[in-house]
C-alpha atoms as a PDB file:
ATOM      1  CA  UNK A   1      -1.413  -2.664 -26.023  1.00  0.00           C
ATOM      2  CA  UNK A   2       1.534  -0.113 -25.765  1.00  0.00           C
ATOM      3  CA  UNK A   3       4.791  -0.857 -25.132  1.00  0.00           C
ATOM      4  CA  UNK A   4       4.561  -0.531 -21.594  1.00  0.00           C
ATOM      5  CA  UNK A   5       1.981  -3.330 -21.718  1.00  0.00           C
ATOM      6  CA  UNK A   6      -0.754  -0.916 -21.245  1.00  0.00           C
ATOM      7  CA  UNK A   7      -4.163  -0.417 -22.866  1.00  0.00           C
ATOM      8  CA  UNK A   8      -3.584   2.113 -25.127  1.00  0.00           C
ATOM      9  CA  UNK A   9      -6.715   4.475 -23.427  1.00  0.00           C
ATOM     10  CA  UNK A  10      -4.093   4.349 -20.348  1.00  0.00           C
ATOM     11  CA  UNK A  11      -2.930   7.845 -20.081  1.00  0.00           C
ATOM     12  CA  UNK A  12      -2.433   7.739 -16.474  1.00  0.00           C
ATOM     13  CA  UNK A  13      -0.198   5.366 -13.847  1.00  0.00           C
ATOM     14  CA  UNK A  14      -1.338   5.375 -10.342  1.00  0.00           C
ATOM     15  CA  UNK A  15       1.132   3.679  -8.052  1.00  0.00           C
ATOM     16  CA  UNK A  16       0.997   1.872  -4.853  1.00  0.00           C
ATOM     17  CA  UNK A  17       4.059   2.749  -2.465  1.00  0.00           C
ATOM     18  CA  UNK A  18       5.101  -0.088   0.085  1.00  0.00           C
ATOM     19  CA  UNK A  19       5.569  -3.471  -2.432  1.00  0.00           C
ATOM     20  CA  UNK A  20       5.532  -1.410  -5.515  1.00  0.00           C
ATOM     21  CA  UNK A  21       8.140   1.177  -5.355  1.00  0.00           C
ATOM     22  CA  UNK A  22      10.070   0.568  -2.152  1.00  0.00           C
ATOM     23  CA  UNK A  23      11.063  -2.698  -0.545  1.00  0.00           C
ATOM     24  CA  UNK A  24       9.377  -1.656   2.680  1.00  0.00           C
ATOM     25  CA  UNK A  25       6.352  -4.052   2.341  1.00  0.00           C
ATOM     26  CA  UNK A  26       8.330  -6.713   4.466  1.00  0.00           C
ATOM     27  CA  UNK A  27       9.358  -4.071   6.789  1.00  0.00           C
ATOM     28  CA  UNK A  28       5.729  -3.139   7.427  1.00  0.00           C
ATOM     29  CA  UNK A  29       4.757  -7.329   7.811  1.00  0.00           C
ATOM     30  CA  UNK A  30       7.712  -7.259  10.484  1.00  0.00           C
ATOM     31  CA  UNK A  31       6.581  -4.435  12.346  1.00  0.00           C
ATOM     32  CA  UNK A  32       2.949  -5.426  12.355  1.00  0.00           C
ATOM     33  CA  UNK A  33       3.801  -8.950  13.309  1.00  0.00           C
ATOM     34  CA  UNK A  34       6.110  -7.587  16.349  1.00  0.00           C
ATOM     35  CA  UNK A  35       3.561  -5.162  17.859  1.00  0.00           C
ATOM     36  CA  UNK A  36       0.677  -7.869  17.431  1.00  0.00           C
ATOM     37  CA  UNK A  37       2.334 -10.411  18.908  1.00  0.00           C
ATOM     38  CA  UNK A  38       3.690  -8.799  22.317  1.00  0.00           C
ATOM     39  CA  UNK A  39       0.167  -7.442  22.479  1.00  0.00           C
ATOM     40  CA  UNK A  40      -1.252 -11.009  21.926  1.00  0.00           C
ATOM     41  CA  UNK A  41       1.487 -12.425  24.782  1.00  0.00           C
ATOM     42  CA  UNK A  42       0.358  -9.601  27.053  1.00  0.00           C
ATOM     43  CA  UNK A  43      -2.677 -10.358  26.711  1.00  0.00           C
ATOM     44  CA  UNK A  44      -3.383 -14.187  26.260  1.00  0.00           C
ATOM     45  CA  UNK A  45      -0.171 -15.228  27.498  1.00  0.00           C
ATOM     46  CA  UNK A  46       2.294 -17.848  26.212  1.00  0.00           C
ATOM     47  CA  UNK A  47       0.418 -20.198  24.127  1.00  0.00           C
ATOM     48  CA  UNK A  48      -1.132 -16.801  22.151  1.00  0.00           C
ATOM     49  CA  UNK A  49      -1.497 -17.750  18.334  1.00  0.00           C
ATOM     50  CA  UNK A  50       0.978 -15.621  16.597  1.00  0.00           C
ATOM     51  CA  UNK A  51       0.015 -13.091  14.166  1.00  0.00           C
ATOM     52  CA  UNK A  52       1.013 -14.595  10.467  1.00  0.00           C
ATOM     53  CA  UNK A  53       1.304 -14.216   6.763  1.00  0.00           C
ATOM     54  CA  UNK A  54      -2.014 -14.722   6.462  1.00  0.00           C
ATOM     55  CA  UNK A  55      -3.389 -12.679   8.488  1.00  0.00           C
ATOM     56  CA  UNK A  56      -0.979  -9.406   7.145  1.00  0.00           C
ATOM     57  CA  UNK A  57      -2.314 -10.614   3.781  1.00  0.00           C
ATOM     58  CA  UNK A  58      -6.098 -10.720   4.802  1.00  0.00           C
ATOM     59  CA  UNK A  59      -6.863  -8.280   7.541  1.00  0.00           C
ATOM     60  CA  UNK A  60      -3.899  -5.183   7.057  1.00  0.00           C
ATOM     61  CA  UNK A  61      -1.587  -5.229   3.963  1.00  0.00           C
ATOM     62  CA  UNK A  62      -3.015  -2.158   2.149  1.00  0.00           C
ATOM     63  CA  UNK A  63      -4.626  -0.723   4.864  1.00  0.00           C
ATOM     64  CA  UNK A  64      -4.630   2.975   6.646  1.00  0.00           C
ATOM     65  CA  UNK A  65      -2.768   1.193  10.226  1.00  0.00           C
ATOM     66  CA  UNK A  66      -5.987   2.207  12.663  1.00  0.00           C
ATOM     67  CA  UNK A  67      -8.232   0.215   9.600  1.00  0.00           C
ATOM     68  CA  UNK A  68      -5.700  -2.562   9.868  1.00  0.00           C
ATOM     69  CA  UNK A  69      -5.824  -2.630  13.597  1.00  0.00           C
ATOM     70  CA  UNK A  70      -9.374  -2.902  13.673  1.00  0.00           C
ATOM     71  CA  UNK A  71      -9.757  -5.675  11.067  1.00  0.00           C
ATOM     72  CA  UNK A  72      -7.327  -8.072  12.565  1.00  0.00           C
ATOM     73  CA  UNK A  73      -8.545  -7.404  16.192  1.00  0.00           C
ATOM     74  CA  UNK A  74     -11.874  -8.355  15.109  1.00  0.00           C
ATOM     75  CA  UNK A  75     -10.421 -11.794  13.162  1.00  0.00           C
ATOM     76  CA  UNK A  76      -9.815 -12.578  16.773  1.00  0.00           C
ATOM     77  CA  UNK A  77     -13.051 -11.272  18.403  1.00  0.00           C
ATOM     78  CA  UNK A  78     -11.080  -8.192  20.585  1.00  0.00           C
ATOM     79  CA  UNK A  79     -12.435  -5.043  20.923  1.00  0.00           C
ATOM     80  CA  UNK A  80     -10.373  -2.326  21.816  1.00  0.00           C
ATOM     81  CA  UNK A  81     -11.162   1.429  22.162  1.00  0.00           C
ATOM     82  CA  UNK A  82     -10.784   3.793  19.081  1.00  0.00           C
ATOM     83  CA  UNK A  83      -8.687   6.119  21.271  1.00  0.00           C
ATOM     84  CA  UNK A  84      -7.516   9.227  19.341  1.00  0.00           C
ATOM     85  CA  UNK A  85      -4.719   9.759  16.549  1.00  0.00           C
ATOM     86  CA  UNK A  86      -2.426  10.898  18.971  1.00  0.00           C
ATOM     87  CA  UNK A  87      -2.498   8.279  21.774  1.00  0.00           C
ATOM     88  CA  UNK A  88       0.884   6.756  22.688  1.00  0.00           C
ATOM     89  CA  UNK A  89       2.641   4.107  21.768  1.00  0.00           C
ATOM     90  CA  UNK A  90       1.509   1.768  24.530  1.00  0.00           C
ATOM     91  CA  UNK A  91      -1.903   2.964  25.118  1.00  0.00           C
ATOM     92  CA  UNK A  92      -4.457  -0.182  24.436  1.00  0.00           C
ATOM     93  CA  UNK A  93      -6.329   1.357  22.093  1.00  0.00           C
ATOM     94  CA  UNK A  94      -7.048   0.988  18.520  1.00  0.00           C
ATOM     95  CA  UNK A  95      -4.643   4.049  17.377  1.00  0.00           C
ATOM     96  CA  UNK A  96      -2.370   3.124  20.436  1.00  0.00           C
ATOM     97  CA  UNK A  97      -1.505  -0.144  18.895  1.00  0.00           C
ATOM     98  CA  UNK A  98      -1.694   1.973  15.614  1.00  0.00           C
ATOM     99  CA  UNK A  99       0.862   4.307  16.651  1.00  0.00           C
ATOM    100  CA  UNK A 100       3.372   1.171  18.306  1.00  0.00           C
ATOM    101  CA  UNK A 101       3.589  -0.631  15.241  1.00  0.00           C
ATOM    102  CA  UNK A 102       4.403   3.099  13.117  1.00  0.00           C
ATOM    103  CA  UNK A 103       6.990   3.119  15.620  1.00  0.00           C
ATOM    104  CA  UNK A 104       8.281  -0.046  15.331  1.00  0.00           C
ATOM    105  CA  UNK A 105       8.335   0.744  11.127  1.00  0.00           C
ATOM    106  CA  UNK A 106      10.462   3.909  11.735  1.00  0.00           C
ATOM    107  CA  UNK A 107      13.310   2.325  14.094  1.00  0.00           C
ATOM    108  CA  UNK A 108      13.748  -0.424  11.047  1.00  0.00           C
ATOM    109  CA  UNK A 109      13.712   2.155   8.134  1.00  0.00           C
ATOM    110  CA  UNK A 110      15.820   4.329  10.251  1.00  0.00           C
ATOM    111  CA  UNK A 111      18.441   1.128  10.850  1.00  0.00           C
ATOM    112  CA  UNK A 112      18.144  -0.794   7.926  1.00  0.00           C
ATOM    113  CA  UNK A 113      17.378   2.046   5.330  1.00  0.00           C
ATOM    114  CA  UNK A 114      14.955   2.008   2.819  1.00  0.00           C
ATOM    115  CA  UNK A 115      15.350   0.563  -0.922  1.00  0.00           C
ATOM    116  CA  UNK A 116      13.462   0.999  -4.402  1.00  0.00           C
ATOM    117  CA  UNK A 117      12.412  -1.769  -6.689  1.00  0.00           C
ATOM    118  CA  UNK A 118      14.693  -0.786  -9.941  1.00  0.00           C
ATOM    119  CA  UNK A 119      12.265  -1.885 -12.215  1.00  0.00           C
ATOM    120  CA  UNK A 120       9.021   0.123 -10.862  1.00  0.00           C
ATOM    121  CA  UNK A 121      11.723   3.178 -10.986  1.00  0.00           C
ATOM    122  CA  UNK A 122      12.618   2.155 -14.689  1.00  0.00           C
ATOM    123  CA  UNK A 123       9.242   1.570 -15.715  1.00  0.00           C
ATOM    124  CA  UNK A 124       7.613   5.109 -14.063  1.00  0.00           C
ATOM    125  CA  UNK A 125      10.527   6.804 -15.821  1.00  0.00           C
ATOM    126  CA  UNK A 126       9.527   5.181 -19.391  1.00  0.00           C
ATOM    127  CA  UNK A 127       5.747   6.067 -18.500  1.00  0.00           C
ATOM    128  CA  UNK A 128       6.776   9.491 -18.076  1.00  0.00           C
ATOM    129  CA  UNK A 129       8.870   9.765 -20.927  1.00  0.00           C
ATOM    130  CA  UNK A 130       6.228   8.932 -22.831  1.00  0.00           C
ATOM    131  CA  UNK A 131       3.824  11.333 -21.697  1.00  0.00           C
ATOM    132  CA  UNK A 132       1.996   9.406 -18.919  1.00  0.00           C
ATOM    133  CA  UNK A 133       0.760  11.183 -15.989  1.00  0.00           C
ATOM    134  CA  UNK A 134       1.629   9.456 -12.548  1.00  0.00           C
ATOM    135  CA  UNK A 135       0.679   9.616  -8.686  1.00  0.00           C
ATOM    136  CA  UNK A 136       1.563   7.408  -5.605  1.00  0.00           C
ATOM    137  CA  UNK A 137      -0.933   6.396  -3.810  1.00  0.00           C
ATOM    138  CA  UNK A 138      -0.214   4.944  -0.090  1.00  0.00           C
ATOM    139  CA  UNK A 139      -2.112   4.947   3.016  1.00  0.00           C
ATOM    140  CA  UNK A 140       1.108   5.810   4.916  1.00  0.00           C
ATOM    141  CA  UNK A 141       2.116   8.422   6.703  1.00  0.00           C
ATOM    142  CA  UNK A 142       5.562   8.206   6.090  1.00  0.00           C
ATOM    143  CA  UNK A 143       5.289   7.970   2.403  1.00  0.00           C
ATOM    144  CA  UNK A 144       7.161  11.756   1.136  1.00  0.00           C
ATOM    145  CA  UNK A 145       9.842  10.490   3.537  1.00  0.00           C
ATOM    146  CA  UNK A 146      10.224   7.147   2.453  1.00  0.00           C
ATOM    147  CA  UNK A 147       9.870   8.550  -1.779  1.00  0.00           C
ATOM    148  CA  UNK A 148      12.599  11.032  -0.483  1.00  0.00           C
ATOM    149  CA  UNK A 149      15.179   8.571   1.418  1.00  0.00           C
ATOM    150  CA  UNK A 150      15.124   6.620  -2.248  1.00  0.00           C
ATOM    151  CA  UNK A 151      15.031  10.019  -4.357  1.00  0.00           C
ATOM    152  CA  UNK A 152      11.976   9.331  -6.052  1.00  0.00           C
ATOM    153  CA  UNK A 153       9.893  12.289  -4.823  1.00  0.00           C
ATOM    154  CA  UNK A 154      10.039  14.078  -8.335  1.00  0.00           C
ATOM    155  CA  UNK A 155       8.717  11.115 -10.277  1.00  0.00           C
ATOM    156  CA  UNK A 156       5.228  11.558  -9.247  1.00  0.00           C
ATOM    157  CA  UNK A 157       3.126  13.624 -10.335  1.00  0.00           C
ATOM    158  CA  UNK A 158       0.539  13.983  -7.741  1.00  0.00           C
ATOM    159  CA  UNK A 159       0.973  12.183  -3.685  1.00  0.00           C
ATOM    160  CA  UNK A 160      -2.480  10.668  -2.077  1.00  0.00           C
ATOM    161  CA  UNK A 161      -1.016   9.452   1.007  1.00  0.00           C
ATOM    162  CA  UNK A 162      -1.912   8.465   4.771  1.00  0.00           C
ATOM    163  CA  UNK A 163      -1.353  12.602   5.510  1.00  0.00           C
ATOM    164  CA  UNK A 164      -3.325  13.779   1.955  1.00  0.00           C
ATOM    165  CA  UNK A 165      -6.388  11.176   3.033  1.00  0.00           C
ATOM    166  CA  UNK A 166      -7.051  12.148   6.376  1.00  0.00           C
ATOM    167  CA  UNK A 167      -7.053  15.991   5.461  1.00  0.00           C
ATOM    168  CA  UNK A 168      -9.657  15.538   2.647  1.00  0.00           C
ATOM    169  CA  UNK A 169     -11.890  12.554   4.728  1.00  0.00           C
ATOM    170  CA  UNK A 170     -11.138  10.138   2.120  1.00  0.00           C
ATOM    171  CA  UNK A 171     -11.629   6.236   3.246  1.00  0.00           C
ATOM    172  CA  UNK A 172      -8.577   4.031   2.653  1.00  0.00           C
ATOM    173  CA  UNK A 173      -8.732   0.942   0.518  1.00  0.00           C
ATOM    174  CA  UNK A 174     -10.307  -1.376  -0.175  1.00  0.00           C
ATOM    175  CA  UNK A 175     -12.195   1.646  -0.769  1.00  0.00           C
ATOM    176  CA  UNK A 176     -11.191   3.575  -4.338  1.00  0.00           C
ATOM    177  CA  UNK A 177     -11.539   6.739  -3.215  1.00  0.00           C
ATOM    178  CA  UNK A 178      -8.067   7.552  -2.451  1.00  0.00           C
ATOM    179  CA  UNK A 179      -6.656   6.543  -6.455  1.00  0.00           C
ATOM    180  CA  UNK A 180      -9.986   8.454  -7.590  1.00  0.00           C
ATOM    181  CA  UNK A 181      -8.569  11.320  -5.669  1.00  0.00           C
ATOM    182  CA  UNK A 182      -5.166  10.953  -7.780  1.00  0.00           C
ATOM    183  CA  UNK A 183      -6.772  10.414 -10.960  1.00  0.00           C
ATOM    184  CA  UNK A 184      -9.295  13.695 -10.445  1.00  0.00           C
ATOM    185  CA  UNK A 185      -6.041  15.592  -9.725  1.00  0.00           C
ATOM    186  CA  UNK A 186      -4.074  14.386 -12.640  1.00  0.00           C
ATOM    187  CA  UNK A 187      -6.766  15.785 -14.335  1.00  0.00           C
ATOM    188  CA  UNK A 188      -7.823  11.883 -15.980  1.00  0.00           C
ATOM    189  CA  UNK A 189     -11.058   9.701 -15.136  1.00  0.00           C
ATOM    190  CA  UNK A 190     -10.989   6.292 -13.675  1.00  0.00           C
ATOM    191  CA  UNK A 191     -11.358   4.314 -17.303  1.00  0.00           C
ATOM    192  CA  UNK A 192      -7.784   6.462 -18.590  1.00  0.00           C
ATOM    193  CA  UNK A 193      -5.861   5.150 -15.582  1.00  0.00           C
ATOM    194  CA  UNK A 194      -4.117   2.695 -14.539  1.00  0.00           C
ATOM    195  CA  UNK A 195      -3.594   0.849 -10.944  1.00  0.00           C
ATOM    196  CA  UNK A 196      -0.146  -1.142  -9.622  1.00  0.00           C
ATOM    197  CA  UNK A 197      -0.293  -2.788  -6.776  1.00  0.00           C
ATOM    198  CA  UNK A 198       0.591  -5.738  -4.620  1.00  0.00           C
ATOM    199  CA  UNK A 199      -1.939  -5.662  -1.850  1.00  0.00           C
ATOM    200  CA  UNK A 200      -5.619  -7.693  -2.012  1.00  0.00           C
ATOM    201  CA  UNK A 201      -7.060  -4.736  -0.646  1.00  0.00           C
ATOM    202  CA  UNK A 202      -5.117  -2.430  -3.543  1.00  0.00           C
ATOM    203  CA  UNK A 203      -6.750  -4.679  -6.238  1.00  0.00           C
ATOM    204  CA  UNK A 204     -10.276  -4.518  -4.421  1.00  0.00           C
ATOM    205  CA  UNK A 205      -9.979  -0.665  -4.228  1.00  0.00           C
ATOM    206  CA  UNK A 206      -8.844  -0.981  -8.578  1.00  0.00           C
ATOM    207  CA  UNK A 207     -11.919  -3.366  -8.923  1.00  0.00           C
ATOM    208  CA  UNK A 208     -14.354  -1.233  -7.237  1.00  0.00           C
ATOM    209  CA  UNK A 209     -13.342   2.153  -8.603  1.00  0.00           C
ATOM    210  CA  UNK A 210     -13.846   1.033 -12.722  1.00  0.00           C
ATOM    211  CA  UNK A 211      -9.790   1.657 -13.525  1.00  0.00           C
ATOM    212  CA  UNK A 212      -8.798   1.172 -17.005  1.00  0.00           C
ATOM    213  CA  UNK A 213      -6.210  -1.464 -15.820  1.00  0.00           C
ATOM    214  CA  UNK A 214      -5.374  -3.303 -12.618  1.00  0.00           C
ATOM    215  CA  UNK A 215      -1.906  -4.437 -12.605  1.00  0.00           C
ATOM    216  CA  UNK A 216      -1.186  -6.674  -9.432  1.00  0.00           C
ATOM    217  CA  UNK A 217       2.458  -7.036  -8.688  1.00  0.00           C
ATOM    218  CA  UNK A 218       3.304 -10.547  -6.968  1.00  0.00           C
ATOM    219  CA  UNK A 219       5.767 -10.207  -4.668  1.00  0.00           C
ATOM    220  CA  UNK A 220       5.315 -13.262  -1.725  1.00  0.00           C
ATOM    221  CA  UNK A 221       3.384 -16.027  -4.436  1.00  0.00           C
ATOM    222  CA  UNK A 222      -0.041 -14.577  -3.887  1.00  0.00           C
ATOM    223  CA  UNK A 223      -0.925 -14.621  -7.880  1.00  0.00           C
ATOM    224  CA  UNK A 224      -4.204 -16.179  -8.026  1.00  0.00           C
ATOM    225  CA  UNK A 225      -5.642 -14.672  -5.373  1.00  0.00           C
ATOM    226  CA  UNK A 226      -4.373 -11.334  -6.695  1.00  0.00           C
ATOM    227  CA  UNK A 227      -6.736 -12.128 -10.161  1.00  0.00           C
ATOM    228  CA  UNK A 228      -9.658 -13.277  -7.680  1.00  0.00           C
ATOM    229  CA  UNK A 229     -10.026 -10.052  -6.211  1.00  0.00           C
ATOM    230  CA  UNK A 230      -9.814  -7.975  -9.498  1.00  0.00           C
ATOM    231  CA  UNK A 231      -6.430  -7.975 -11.439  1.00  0.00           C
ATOM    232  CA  UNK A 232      -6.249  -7.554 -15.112  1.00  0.00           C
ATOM    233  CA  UNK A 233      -2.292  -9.383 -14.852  1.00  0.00           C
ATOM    234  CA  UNK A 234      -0.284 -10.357 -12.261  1.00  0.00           C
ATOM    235  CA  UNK A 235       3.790  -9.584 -12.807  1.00  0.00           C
ATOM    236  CA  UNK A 236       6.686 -10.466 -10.730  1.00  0.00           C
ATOM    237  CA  UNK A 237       8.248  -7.038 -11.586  1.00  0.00           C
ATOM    238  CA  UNK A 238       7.477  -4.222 -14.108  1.00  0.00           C
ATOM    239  CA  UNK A 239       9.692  -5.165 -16.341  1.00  0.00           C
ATOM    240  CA  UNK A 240       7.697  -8.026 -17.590  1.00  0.00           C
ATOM    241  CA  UNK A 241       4.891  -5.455 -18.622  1.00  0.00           C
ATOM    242  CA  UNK A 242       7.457  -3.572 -21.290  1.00  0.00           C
ATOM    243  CA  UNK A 243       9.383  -0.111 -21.460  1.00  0.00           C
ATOM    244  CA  UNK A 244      13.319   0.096 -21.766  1.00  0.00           C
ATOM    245  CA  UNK A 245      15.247  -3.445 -20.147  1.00  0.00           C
END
């Protein structure tokens, strides 16, 4: 292993956004739980069962927000109508619902702000120092915004985001076509990079698309089921892996 706790075939570092880099992965739980539930109330009334931590973790933490949508809608046997990408805000429709809870994630980043996790920023700047190619990868929309608000646009490489993805058809994860995507334009193979994430559907998408190394980041006390569905190691923060304190 290198000292960045790597494999030392690793010559790439392919980096999850929300959870990873920036603190918005609670922001994102928050705005998903708000939309879900007033649509829930509206729709079953008062004695709705709430949307929860479970269900973010199972059915949309990872996810490209229509995929998410979907998945949790059919947890609770609703059907709703695709709609398009552009539907409003309170259209009931798949990308309605889609576009409220965006909404909801832009008022909070826009009140609150938006903050980085020191040690991913530390640990991407010791990768790089040492040669390492890196991309974020993030099924958001928002995510050159959010990379700029925390000036960390310049420390990737290469951006597969929500935007990049829907240009080139790719499917989001759990699917691993979006970090193949940033490993074919890094120029590396899927063996020669390496995956951080904190989302199930991150690791499933590391697991499925042979990565040299699947690093799952453990953020809410999710660890083992992190391993079941495909880490290599579970951290609390980068630093644990290595690099510069």
């Amino acid at each position: 292993m290198t000292e960045l706790g790597l494999p030392e075939e690793i010559k790439a570092c392919l980096f999850d956004l929300d959870g990873v880099v920036t603190r918005t992965a609670v922001v994102h739980a928050a705005a998903w739980k708000e939309m879900f539930d007033a649509f829930l109330r509206e729709r079953e009334g008062e004695h709705f069962r709430p949307f929860d931590d479970h269900d973010y973790d199972e059915y949309v933490d990872g996810l490209p927000r229509a995929d998410g949508v979907r998945t949790f809608l059919a947890s609770r046997d609703i059907e709703l109508p695709d709609g398009n990408p552009d539907d409003p805000p309170g259209a009931e429709t798949v990308h309605g619902l889609g576009n409220r809870k965006n909404a909801l994630v832009l008022e909070k980043i826009r009140t609150d702000g938006v903050e980085a996790y020191d040690d991913t920023l530390t640990y991407i700047r010791a990768a790089r120092a040492q040669g390492l190619r890196t991309a974020i990868v993030s099924s958001s929309a928002n995510c050159r915004d959010v990379l700029r608000a925390v000036d960390a646009e310049d420390l990737f490489d290469v951006r597969i985001d929500g935007v990049v993805a829907a240009e080139r058809h790719l499917p989001g994860k759990p699917h691993p076509d979006t970090f193949l995507a940033a490993a074919h334009d890094l120029g590396l193979d899927a063996p020669r990079s390496a995956v951080f994430e904190d989302a199930l559907a991150g690791m499933d998408a590391g697991r499925a698309g042979g990565f040299g190394y699947v690093v799952g980041l453990d953020r809410v006390g999710q660890t083992d089921a992190l391993y079941e569905h495909g880490a290599d190691v579970v951290v609390k923060g980068l630093a644990e892996l290595g690099g510069p304190a």
